[in-house]
C-alpha atoms as a PDB file:
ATOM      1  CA  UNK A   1      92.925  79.239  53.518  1.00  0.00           C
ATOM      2  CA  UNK A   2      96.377  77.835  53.335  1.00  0.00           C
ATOM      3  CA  UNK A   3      97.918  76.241  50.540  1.00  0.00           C
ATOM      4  CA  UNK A   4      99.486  72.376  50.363  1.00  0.00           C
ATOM      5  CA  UNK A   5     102.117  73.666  51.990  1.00  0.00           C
ATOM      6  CA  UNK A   6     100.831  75.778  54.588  1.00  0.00           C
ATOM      7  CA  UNK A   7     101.466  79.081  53.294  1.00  0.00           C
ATOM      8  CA  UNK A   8      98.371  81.391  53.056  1.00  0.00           C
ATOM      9  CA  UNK A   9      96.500  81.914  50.155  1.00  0.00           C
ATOM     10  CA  UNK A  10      94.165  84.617  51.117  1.00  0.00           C
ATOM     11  CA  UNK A  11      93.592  87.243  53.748  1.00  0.00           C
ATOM     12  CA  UNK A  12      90.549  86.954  56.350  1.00  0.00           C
ATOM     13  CA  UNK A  13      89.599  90.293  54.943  1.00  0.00           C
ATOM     14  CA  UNK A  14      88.955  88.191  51.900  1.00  0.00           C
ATOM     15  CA  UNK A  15      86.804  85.442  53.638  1.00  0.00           C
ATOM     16  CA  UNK A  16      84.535  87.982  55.567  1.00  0.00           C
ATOM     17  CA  UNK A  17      83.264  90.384  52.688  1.00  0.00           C
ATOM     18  CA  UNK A  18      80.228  88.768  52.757  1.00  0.00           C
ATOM     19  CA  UNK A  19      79.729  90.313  56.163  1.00  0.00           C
ATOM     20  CA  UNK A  20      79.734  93.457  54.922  1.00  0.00           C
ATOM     21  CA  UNK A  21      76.801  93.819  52.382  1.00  0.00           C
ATOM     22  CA  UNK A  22      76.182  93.500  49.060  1.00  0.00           C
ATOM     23  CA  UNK A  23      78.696  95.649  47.796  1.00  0.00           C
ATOM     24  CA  UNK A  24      81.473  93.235  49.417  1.00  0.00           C
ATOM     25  CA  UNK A  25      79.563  90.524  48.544  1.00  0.00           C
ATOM     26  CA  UNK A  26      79.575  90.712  44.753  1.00  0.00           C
ATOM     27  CA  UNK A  27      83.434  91.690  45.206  1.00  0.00           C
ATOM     28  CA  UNK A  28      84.033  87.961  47.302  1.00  0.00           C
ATOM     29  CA  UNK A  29      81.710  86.463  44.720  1.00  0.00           C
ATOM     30  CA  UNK A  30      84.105  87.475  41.858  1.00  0.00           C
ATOM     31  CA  UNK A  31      87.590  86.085  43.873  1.00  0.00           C
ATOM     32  CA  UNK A  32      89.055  82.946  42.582  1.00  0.00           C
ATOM     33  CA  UNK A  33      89.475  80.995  46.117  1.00  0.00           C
ATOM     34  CA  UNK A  34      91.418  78.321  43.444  1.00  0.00           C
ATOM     35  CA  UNK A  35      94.355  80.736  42.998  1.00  0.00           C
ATOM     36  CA  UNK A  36      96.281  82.909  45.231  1.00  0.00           C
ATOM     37  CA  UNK A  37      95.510  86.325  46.230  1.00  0.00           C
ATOM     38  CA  UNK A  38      97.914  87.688  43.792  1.00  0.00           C
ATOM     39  CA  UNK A  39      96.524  86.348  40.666  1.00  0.00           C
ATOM     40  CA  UNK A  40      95.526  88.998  38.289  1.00  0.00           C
ATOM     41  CA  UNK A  41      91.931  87.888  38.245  1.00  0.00           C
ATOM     42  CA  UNK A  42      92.034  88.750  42.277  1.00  0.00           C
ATOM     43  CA  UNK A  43      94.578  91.831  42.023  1.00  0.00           C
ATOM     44  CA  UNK A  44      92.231  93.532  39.863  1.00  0.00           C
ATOM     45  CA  UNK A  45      89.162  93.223  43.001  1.00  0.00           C
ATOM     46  CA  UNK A  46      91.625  95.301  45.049  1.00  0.00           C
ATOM     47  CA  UNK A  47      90.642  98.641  43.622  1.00  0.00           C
ATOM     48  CA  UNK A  48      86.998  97.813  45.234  1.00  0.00           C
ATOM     49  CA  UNK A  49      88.429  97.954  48.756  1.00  0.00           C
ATOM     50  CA  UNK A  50      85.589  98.177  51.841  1.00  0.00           C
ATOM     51  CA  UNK A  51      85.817 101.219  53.279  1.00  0.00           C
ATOM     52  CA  UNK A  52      86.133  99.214  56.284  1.00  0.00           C
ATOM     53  CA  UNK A  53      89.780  98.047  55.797  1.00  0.00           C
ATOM     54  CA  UNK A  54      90.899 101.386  55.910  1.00  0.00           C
ATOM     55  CA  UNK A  55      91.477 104.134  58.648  1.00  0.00           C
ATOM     56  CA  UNK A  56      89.532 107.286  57.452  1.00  0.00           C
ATOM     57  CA  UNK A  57      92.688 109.515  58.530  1.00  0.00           C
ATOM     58  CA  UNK A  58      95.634 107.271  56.729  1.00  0.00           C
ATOM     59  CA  UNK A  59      95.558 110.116  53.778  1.00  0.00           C
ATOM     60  CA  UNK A  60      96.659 107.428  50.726  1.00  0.00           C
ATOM     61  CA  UNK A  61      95.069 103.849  52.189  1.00  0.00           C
ATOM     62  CA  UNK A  62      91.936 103.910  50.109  1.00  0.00           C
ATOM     63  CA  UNK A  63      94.070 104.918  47.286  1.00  0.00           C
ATOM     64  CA  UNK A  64      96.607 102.236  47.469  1.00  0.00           C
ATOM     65  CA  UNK A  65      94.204 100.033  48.917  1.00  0.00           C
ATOM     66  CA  UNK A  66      96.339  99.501  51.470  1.00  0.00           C
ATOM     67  CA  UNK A  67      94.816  98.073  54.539  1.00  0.00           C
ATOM     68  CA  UNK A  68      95.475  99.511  58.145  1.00  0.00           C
ATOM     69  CA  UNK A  69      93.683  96.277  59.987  1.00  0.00           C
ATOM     70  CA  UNK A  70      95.608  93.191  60.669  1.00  0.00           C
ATOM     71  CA  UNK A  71      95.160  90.176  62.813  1.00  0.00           C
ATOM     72  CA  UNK A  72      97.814  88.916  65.310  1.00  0.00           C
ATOM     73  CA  UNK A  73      99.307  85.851  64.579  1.00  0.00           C
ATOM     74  CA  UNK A  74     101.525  83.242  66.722  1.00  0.00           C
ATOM     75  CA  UNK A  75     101.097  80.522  69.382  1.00  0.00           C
ATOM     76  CA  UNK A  76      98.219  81.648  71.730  1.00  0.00           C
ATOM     77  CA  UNK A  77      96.834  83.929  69.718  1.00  0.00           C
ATOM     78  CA  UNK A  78      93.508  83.881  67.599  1.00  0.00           C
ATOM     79  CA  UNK A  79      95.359  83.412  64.648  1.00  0.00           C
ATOM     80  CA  UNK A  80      98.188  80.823  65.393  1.00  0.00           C
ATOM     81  CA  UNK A  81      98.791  79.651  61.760  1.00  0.00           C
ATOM     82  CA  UNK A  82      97.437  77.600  59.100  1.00  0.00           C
ATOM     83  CA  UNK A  83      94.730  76.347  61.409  1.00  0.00           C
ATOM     84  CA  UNK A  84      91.503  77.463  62.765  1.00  0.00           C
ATOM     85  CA  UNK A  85      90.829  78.438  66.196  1.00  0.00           C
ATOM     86  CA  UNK A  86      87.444  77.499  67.392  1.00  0.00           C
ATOM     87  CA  UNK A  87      85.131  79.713  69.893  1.00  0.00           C
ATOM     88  CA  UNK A  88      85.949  77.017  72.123  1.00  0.00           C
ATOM     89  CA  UNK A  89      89.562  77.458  72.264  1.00  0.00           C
ATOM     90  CA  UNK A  90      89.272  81.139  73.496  1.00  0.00           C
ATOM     91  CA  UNK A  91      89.784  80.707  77.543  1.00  0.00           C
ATOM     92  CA  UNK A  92      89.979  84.514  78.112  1.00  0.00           C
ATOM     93  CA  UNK A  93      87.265  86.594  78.394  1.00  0.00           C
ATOM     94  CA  UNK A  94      86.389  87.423  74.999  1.00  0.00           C
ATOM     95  CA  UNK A  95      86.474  91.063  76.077  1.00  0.00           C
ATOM     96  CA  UNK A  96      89.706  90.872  77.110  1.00  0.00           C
ATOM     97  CA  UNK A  97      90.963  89.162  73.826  1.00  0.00           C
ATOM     98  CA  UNK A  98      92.038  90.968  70.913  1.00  0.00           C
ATOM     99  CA  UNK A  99      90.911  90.125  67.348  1.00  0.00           C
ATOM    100  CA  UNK A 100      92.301  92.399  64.911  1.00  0.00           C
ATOM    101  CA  UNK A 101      94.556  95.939  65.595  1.00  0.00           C
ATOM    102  CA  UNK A 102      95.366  98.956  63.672  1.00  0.00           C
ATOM    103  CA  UNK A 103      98.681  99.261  62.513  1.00  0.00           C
ATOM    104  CA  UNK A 104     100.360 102.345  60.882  1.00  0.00           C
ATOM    105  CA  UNK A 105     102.204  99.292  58.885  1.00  0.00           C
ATOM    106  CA  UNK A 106     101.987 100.269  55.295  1.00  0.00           C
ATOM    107  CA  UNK A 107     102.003  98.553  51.865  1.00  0.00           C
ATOM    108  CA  UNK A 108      99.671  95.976  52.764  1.00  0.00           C
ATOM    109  CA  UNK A 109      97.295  95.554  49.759  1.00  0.00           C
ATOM    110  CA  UNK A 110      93.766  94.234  51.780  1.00  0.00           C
ATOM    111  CA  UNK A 111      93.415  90.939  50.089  1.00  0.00           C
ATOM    112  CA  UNK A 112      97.191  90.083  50.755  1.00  0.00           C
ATOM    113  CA  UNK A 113      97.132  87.411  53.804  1.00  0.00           C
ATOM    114  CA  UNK A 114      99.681  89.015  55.684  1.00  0.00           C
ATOM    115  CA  UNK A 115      99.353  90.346  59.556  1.00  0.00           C
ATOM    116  CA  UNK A 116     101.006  91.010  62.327  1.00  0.00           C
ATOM    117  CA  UNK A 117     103.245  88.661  63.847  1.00  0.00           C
ATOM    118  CA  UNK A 118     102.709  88.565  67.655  1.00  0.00           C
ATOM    119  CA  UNK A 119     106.668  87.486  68.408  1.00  0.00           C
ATOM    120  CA  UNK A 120     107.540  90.799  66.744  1.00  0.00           C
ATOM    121  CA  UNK A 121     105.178  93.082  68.312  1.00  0.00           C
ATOM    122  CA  UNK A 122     106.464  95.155  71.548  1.00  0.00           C
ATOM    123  CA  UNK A 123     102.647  96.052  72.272  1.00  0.00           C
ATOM    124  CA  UNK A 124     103.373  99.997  72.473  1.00  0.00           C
ATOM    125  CA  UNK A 125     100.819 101.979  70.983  1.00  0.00           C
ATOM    126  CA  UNK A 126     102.217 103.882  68.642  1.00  0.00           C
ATOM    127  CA  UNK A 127     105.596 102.457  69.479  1.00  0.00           C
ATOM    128  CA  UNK A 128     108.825 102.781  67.284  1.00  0.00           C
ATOM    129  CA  UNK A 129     107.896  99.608  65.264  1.00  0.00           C
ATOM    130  CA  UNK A 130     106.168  98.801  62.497  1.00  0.00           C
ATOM    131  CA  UNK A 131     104.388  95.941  63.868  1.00  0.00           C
ATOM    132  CA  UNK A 132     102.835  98.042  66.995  1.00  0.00           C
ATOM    133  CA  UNK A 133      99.426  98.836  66.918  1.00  0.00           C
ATOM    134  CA  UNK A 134      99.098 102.519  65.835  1.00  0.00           C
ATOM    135  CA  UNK A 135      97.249 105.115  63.550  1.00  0.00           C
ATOM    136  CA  UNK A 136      96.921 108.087  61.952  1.00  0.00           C
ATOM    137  CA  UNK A 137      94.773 109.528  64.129  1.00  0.00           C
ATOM    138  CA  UNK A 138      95.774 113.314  65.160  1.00  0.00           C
ATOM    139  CA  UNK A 139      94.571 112.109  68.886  1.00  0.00           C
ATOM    140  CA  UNK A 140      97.132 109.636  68.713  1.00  0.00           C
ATOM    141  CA  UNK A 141      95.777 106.031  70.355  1.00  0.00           C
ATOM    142  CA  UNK A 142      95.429 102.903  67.846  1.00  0.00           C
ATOM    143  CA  UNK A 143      91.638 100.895  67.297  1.00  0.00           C
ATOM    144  CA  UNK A 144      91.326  97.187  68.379  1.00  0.00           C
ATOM    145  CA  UNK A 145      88.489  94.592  67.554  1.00  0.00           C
ATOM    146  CA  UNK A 146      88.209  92.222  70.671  1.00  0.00           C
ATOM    147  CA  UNK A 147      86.409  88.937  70.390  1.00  0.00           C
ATOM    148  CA  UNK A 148      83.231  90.012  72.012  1.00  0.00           C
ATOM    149  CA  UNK A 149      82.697  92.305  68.543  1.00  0.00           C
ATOM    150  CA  UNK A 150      83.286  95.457  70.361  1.00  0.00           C
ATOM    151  CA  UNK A 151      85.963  98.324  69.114  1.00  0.00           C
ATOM    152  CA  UNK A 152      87.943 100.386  71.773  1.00  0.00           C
ATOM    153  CA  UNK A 153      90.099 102.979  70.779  1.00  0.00           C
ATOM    154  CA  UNK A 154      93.298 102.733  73.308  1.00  0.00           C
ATOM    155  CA  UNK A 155      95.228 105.696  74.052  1.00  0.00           C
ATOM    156  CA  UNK A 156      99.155 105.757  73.573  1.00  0.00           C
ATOM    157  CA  UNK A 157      99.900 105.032  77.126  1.00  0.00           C
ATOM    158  CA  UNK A 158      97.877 102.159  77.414  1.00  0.00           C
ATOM    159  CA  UNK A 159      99.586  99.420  79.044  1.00  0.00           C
ATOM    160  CA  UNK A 160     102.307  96.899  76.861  1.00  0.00           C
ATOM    161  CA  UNK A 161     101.839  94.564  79.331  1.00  0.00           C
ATOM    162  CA  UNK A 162      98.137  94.711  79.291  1.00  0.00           C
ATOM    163  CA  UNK A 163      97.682  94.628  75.534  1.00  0.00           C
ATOM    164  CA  UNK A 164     100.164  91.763  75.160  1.00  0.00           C
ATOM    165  CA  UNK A 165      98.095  89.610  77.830  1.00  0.00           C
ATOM    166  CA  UNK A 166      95.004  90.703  75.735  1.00  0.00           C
ATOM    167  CA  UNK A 167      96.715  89.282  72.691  1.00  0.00           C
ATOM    168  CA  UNK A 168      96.363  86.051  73.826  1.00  0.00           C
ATOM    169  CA  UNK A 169      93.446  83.438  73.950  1.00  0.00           C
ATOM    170  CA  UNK A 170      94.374  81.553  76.886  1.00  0.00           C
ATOM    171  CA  UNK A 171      96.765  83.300  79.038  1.00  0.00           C
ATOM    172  CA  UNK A 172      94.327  83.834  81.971  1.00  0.00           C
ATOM    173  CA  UNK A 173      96.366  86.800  82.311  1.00  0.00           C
ATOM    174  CA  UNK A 174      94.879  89.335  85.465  1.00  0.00           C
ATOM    175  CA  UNK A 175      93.680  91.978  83.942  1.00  0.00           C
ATOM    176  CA  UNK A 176      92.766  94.963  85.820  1.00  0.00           C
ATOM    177  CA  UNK A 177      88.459  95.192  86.492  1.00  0.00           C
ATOM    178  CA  UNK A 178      87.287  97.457  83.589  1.00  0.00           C
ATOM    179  CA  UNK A 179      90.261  97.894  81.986  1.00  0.00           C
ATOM    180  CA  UNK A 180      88.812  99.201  78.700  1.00  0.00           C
ATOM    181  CA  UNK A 181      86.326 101.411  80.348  1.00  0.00           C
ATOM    182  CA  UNK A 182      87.078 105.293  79.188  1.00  0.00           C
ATOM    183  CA  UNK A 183      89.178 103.880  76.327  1.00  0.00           C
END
């Protein structure tokens, strides 16, 4: 939900919590959608984070409530802007299309809208930036949503290439035949 002029007002983390039971739900039912995420009235909800906007081995994110789960966003992506995508716009096998990442970013509150923007990413898992995917995970890899609702942990050596032609919606990049399988 973007504001009048096109700047976001809330985080899709925000607009799914009642996805995520009742919990979630009375949290989303509390939010005032009329003012931005960093009202007081909504900075207050942060401290009721979902347990699902955090990685279980980041050792402060619940804590901070600091998410570790971010969207891509930029031209061909899922997420170009202030607009919606529809399922129709997704050209890509939805398999092949990523949704949201983990990022070892940090100092993202979860009800901020900010994500990862795709012009900045490298697409090295566990790369050098801060807008890579990555984790805290001791096994080292990073977690990614694709559009089919499935999660696949990739390893650090996965492919850039790959993962940037899985960032997009209608690439029709050639992707190798079970690329995800054993990740």
């Amino acid at each position: 939900i973007a504001d009048a002029d096109g700047n976001p007002m809330h985080s899709w983390r925000v607009l799914i919590l009642p996805y995520l039971g009742d919990k979630a739900a009375t949290v989303y039912n509390q939010y005032n959608f009329d003012a931005p995420w960093d009202d007081p009235q909504n900075l207050r909800l942060a401290s009721f984070m979902p347990e699902e906007y955090a990685c279980p081995e980041h050792p402060e994110a619940r804590d901070r409530q600091e998410t570790t789960y971010m969207v891509l966003m930029g031209p061909n992506t899922l997420f170009p802007g202030a607009e919606a995508r529809s399922g129709r716009d997704i050209l890509d096998p939805l398999d092949e299309t990523i949704m949201v990442v983990e990022t070892p970013q940090t100092g993202v509150i979860w009800t901020k809208p900010q994500d990862l923007d795709a012009s900045r990413t490298s697409y090295e898992i566990n790369g050098r930036e801060e807008t890579d995917p990555g984790s805290y995970h001791h096994t080292g890899g990073a977690h990614v949503l694709t559009a089919d609702g499935e999660v696949h942990h990739l390893q650090d050596e996965f492919s850039p290439d790959h993962l940037n032609g899985m960032a997009t919606i209608n690439g029709r990049e050639v992707l190798p035949r079970n690329l995800l399988k054993g990740f």
